[in-house]
N, C-alpha and C. Protein backbone atom coordinates (compact mmCIF):
# COMPACT_ATOMS: atom_id res chain seq x y z
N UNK A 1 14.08 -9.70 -25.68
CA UNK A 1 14.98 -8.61 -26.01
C UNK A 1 14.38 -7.26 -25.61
N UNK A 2 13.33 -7.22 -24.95
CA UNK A 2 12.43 -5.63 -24.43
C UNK A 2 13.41 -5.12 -23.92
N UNK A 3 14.33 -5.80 -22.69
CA UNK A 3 14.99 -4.82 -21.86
C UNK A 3 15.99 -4.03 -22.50
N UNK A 4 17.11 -5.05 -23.45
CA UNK A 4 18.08 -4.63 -24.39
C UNK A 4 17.37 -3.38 -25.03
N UNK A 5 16.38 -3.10 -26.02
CA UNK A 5 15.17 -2.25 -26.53
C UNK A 5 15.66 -1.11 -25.45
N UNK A 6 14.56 -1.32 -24.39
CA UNK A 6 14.53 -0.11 -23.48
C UNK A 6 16.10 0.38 -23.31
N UNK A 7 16.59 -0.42 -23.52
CA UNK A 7 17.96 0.30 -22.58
C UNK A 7 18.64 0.88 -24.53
N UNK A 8 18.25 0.48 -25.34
CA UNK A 8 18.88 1.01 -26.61
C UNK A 8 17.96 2.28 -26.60
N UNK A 9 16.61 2.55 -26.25
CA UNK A 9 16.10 3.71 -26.64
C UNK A 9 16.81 5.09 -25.63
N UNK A 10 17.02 4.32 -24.59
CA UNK A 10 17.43 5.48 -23.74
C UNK A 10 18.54 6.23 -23.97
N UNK A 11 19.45 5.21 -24.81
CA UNK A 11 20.35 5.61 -24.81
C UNK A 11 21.14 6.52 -26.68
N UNK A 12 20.30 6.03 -27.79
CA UNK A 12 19.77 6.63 -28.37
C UNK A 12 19.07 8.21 -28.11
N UNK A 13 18.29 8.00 -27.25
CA UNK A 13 17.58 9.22 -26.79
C UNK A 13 18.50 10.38 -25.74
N UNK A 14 19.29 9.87 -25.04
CA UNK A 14 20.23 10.82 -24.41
C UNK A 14 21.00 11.75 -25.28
N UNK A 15 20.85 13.35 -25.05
CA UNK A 15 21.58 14.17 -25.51
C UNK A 15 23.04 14.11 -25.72
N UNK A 16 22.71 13.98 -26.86
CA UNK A 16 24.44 13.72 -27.14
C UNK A 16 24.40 11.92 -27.96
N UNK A 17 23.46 11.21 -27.71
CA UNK A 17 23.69 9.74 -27.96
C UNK A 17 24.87 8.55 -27.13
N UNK A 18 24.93 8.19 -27.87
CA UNK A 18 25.57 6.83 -27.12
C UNK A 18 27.07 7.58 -26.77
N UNK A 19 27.94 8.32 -27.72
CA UNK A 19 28.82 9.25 -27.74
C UNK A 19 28.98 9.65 -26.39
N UNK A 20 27.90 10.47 -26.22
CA UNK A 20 28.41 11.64 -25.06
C UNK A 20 27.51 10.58 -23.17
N UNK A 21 26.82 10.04 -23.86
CA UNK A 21 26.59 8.57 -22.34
C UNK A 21 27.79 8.13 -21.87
N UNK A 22 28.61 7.48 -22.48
CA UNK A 22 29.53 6.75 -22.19
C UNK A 22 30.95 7.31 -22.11
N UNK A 23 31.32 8.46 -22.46
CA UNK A 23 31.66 9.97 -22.16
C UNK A 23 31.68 9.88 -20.60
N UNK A 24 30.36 10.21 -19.80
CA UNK A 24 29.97 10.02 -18.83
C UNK A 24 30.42 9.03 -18.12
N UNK A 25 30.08 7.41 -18.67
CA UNK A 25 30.30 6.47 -18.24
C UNK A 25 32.02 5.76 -18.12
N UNK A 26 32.80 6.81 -18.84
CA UNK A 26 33.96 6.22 -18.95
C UNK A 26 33.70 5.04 -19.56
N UNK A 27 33.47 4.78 -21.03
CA UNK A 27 32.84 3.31 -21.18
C UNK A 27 33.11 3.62 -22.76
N UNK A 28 33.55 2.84 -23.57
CA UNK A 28 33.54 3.02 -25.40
C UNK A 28 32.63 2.71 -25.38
N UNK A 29 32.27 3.27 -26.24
CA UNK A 29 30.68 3.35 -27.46
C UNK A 29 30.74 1.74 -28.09
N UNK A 30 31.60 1.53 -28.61
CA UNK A 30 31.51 0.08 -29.44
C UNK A 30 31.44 -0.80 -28.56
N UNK A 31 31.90 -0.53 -27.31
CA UNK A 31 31.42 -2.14 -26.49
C UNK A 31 30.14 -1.94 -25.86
N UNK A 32 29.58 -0.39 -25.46
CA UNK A 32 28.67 -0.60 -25.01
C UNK A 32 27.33 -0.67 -26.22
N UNK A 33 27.54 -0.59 -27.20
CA UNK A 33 27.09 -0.76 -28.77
C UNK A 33 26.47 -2.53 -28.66
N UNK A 34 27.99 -3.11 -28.40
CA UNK A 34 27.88 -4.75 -28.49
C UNK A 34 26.82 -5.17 -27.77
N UNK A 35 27.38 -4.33 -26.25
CA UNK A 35 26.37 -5.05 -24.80
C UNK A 35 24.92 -5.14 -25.23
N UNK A 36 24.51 -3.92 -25.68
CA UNK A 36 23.20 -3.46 -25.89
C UNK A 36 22.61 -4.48 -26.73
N UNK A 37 23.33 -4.70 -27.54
CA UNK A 37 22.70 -5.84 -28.82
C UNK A 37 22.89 -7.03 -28.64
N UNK A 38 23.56 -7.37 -27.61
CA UNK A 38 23.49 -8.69 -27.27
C UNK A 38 24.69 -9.81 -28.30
N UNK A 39 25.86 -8.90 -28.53
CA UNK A 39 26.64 -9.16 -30.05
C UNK A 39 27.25 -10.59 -28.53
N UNK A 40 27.94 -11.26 -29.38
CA UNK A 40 28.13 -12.85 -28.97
C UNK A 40 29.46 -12.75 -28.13
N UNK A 41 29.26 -12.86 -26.83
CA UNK A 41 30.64 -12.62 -25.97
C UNK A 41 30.20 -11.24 -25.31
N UNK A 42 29.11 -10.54 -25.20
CA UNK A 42 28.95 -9.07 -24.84
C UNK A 42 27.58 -9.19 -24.09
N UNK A 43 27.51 -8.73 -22.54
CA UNK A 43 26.63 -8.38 -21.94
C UNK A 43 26.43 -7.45 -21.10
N UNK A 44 25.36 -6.60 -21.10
CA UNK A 44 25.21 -5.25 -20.38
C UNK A 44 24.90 -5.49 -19.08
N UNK A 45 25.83 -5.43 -17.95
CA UNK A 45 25.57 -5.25 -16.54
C UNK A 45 24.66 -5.11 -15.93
N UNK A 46 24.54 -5.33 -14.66
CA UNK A 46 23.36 -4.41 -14.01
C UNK A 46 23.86 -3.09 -13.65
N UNK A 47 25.06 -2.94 -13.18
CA UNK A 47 25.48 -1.58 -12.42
C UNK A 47 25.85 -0.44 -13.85
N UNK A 48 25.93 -0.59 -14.73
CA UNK A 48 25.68 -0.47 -15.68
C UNK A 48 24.46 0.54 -16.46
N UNK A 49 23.53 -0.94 -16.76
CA UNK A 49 22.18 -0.44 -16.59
C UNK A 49 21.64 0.36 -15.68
N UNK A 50 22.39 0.42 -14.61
CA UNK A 50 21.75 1.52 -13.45
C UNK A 50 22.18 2.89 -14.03
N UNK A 51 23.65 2.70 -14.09
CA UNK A 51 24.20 4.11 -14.32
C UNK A 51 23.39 4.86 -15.36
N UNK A 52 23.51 3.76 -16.65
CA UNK A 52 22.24 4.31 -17.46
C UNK A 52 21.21 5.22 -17.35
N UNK A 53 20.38 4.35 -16.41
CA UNK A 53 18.92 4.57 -16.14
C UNK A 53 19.04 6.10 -15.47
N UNK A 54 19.99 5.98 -14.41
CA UNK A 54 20.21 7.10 -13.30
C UNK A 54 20.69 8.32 -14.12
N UNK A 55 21.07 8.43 -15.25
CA UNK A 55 21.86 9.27 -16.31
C UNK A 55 20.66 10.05 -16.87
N UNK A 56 20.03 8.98 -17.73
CA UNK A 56 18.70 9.34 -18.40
C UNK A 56 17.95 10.28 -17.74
N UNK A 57 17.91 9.55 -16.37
CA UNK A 57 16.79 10.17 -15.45
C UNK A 57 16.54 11.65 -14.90
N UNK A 58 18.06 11.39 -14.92
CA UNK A 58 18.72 13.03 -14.49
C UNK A 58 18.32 13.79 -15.65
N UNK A 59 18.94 13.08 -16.90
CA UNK A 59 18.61 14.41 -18.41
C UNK A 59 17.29 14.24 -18.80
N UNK A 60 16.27 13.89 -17.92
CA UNK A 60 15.00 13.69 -18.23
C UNK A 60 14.52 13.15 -19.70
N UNK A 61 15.68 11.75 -20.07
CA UNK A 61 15.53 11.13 -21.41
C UNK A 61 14.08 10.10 -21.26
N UNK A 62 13.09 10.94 -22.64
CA UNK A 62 12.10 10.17 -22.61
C UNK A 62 12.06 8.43 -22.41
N UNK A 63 11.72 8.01 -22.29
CA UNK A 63 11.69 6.85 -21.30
C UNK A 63 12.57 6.42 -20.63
N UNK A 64 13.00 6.95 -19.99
CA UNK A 64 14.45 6.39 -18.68
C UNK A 64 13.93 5.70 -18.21
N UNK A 65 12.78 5.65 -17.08
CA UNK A 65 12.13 4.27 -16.67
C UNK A 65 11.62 3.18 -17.11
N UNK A 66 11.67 3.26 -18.50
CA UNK A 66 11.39 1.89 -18.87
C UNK A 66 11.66 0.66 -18.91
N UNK A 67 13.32 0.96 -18.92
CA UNK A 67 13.26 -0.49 -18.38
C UNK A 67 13.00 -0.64 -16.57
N UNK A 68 13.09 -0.30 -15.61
CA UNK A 68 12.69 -0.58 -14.59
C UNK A 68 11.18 -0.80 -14.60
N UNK A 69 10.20 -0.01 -15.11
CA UNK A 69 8.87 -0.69 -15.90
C UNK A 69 8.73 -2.04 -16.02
N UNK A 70 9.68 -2.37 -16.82
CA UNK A 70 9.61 -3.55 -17.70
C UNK A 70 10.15 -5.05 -16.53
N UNK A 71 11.32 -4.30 -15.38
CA UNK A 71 11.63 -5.72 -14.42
C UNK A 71 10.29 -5.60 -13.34
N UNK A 72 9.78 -4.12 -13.21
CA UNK A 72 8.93 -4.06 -12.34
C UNK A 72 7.61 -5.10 -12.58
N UNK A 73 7.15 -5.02 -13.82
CA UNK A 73 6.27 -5.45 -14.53
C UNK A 73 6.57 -7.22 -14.55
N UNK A 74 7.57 -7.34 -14.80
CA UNK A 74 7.73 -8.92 -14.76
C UNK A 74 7.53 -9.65 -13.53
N UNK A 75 7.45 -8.98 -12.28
CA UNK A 75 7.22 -9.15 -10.95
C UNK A 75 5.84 -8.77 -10.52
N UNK A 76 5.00 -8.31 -11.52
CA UNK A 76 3.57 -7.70 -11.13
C UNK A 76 4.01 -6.48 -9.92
N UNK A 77 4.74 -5.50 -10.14
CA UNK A 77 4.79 -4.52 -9.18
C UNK A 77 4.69 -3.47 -10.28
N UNK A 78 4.74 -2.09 -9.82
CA UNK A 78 4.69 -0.98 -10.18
C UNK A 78 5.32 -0.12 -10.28
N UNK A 79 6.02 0.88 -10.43
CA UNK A 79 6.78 2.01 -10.17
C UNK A 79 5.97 3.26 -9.67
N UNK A 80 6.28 4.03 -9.01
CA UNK A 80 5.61 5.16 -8.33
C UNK A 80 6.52 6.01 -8.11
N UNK A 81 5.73 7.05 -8.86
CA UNK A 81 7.21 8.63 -8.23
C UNK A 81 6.76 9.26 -6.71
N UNK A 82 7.42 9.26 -6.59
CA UNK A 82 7.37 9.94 -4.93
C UNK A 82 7.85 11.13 -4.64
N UNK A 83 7.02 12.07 -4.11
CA UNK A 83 7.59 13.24 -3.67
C UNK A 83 8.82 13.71 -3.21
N UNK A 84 9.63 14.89 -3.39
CA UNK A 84 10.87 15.02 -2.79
C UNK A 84 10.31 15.43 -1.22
N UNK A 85 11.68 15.20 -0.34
CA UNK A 85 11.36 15.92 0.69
C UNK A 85 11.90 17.35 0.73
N UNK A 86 11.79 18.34 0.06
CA UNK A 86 11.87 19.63 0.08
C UNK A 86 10.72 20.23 -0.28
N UNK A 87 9.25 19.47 -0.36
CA UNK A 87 8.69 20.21 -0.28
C UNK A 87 7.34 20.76 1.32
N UNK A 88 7.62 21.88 1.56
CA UNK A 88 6.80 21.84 2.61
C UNK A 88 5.84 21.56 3.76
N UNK A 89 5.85 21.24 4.71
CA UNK A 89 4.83 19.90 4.73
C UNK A 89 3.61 20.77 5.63
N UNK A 90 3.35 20.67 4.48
CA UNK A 90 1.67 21.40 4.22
C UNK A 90 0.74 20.08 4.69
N UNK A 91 0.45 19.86 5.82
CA UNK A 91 -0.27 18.38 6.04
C UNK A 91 -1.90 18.79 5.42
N UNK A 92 -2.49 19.80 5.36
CA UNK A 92 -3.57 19.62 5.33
C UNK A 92 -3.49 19.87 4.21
N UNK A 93 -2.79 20.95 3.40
CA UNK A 93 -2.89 20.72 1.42
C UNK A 93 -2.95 19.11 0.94
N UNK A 94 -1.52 18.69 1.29
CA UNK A 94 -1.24 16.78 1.06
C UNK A 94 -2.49 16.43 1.33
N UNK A 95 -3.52 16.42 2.13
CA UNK A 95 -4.61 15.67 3.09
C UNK A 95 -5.48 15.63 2.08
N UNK A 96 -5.34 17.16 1.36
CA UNK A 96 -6.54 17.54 0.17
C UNK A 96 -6.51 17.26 -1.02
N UNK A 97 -5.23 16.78 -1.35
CA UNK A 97 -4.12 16.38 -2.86
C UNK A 97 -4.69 14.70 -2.57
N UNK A 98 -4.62 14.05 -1.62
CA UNK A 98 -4.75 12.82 -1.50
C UNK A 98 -6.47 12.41 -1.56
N UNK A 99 -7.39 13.33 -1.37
CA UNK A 99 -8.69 13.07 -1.02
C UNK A 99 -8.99 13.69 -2.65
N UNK A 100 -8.54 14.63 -3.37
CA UNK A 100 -8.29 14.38 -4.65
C UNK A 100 -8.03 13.21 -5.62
N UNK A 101 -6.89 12.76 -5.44
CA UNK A 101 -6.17 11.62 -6.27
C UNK A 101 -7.62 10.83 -6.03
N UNK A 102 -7.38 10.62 -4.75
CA UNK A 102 -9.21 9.36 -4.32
C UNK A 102 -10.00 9.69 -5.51
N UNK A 103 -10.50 10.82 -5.68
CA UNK A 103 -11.67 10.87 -6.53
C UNK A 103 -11.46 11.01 -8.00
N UNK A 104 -10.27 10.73 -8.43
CA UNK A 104 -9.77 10.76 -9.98
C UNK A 104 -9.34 9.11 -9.98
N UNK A 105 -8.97 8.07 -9.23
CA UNK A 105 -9.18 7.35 -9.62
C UNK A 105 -10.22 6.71 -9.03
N UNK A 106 -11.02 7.11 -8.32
CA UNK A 106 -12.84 6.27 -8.61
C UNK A 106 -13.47 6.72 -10.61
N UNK A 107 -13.35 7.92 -10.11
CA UNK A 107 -13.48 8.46 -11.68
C UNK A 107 -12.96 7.48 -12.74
N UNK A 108 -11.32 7.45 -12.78
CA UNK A 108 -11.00 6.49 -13.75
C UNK A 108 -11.43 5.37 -13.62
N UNK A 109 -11.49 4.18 -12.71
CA UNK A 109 -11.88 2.82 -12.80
C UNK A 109 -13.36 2.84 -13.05
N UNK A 110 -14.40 3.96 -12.84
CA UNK A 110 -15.75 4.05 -13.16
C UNK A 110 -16.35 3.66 -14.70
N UNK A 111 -15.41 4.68 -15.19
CA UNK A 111 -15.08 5.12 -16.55
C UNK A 111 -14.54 3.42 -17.40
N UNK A 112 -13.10 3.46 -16.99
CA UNK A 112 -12.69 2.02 -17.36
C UNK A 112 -14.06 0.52 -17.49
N UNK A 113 -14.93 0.25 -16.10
CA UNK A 113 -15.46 -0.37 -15.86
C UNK A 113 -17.13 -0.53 -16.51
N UNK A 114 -17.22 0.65 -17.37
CA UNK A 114 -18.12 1.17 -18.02
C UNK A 114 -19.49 -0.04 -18.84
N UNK A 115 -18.08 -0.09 -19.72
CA UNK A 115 -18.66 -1.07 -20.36
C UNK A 115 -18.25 -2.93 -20.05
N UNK A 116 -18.22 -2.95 -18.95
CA UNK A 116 -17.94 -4.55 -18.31
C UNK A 116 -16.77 -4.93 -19.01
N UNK A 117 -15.89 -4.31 -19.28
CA UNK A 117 -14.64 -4.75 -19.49
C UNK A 117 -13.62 -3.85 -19.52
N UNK A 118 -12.41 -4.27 -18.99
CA UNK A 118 -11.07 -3.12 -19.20
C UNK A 118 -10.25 -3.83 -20.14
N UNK A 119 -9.89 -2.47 -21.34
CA UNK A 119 -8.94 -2.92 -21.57
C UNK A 119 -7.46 -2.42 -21.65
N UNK A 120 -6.44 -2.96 -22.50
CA UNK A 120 -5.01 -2.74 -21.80
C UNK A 120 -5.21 -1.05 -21.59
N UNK A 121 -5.39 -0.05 -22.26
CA UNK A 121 -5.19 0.87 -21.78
C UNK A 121 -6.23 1.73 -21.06
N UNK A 122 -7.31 1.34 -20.65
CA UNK A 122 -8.01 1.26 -19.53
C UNK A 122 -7.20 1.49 -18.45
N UNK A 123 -6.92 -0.10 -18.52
CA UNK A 123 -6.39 -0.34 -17.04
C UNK A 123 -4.77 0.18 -17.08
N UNK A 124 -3.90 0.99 -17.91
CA UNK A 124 -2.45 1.60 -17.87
C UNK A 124 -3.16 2.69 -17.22
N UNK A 125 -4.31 3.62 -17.73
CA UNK A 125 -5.00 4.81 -16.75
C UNK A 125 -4.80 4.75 -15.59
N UNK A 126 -5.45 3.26 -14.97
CA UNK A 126 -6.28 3.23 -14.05
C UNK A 126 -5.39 2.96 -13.14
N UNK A 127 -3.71 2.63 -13.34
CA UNK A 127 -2.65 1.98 -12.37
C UNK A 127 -1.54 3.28 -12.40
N UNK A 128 -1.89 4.44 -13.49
CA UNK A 128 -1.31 5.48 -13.56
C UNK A 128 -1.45 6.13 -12.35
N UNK A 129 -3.01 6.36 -12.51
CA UNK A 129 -3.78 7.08 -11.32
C UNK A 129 -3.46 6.29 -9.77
N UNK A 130 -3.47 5.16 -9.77
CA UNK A 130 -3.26 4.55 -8.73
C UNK A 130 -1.64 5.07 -7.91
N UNK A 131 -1.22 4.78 -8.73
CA UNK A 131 0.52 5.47 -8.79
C UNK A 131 0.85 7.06 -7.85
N UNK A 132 -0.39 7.77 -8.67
CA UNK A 132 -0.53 9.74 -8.29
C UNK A 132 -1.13 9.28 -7.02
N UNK A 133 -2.12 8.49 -6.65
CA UNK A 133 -2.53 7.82 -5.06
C UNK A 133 -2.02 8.22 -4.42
N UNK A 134 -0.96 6.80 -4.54
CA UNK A 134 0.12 6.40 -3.81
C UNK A 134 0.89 7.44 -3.47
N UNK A 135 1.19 8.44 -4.65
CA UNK A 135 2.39 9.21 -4.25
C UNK A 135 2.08 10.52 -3.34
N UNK A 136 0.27 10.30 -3.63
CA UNK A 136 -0.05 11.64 -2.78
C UNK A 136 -0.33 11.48 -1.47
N UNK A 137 -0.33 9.86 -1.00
CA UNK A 137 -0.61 9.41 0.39
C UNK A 137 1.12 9.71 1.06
N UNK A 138 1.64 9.10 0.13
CA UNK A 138 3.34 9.02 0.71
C UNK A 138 3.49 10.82 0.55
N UNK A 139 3.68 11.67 0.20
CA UNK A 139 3.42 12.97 0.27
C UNK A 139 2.75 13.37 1.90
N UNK A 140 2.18 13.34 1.94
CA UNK A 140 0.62 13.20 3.39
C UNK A 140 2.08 12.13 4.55
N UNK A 141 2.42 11.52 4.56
CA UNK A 141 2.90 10.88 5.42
C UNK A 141 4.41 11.81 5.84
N UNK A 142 4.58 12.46 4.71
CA UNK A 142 6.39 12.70 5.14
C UNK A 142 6.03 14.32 5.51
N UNK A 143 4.77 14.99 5.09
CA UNK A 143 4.58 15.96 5.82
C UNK A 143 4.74 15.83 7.58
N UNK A 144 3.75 14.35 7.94
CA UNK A 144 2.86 14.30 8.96
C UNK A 144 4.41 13.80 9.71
N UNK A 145 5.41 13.08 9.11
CA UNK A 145 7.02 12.56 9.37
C UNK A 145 7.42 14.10 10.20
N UNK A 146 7.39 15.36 9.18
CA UNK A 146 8.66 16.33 9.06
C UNK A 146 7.80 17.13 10.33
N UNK A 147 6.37 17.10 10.37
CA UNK A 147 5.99 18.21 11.63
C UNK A 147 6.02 16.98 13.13
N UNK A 148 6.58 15.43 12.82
CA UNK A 148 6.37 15.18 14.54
C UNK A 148 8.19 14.83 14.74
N UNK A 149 9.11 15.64 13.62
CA UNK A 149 10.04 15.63 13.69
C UNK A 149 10.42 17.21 14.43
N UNK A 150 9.90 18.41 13.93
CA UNK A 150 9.84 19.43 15.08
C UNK A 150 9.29 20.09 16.16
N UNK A 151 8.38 18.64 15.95
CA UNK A 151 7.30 18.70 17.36
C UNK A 151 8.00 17.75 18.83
N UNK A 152 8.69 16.90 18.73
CA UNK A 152 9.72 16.09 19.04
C UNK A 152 11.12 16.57 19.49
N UNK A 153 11.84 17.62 18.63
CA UNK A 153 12.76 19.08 18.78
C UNK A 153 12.42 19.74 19.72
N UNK A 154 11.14 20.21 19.95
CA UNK A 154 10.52 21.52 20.73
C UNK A 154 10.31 20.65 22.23
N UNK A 155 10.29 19.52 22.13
CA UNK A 155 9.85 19.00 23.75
C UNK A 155 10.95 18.14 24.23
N UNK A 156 12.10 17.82 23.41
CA UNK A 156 13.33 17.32 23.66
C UNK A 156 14.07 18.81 23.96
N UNK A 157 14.11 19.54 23.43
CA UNK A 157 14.33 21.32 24.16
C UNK A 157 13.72 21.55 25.35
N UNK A 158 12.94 21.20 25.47
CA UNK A 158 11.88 21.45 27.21
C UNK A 158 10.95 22.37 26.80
N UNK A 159 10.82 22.74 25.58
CA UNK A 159 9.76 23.87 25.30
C UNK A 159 8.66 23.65 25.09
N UNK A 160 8.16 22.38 24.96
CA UNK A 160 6.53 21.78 25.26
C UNK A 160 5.88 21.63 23.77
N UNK A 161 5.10 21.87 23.63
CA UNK A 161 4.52 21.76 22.33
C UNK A 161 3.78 22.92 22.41
C-alpha cells in the first residue's frame, strides 16, 4: 500500500486538499477518496496518478515525487532532476559545477565508508549526491549541445566559425 500512501500524502498535501486537486482534475473527491484507499471496486489509474504527480509538482507539494521514488526504487533506478534548458550555457562554469559535485560525493562515500559499513541513510546521502552528479554532468552536456548548436548556425550561414 506505499504507493496508495504516497499518492494520499500528496494529495492531502496539495493546497487546497483533495477539494481543490480534483477541481483541477475534473474528478469528485469521493471517488478519487475511494481510488486512493483502495475501497472495493475502486482503482487509481496511471494517467491519473500522473496528473497527480504533475499537479503536485507544479505546486511544489512536499513529496510529489514520491511515488515515482517508490516505482523507481522497485526497479533499482533513481530519479534525477535535471537542469532546465534556459539556463545559459556557461560550458566552463557547468565544467566547474561538475568537477565540484565530483568532490562532494568522494567526500560523501568517504565519510559513509568510514566506519566499514553504510548505512540506510549513509547511502540515501551518497545516491543524493550521486543524483547532483548526474545532473551537473547532464547540465555540462546541454551547454556543450546549445554552443555546437550555434556553432553549426554560423557555418551553415557560410560565416565560418
Amino acid at each position: 500500500m506505499e504507493l496508495n500512501d504516497a499518492v494520499r500524502r500528496m494529495v492531502r498535501n496539495y493546497p487546497g486538499g483533495i477539494h481543490a486537486l480534483c477541481a483541477r482534475m475534473g474528478k469528485s473527491p469521493n471517488t478519487l477518496d475511494k481510488e486512493i484507499r483502495g475501497a472495493q471496486g475502486f482503482k487509481l489509474g496511471l494517467a491519473d496518478a500522473q496528473e497527480i504527480a504533475v499537479l503536485c509538482h507544479d505546486a511544489k507539494v512536499p513529496g510529489a515525487l514520491e511515488l515515482l521514488s517508490l516505482m523507481a526504487h522497485a526497479v533499482d533506478q533513481t530519479l534525477l532532476p535535471l537542469p532546465s534548458d534556459d539556463a545559459p550555457p556557461m560550458t566552463l562554469e557547468r565544467l566547474g559545477k561538475l568537477m565540484h559535485e565530483c568532490g562532494d560525493l568522494v567526500a560523501v562515500v568517504t565519510k559513509a565508508k568510514a566506519d566499514g559499513n553504510v548505512c540506510d541513510n549513509e547511502l540515501k546521502q551518497c545516491m543524493a549526491q550521486w543524483a547532483q552528479l548526474v545532473s551537473a554532468g547532464h547540465a555540462l552536456m546541454q551547454g556543450l549541445q546549445a554552443k555546437n548548436r550555434e556553432t553549426m548556425a554560423r557555418w551553415v550561414e557560410g560565416g565560418g566559425v
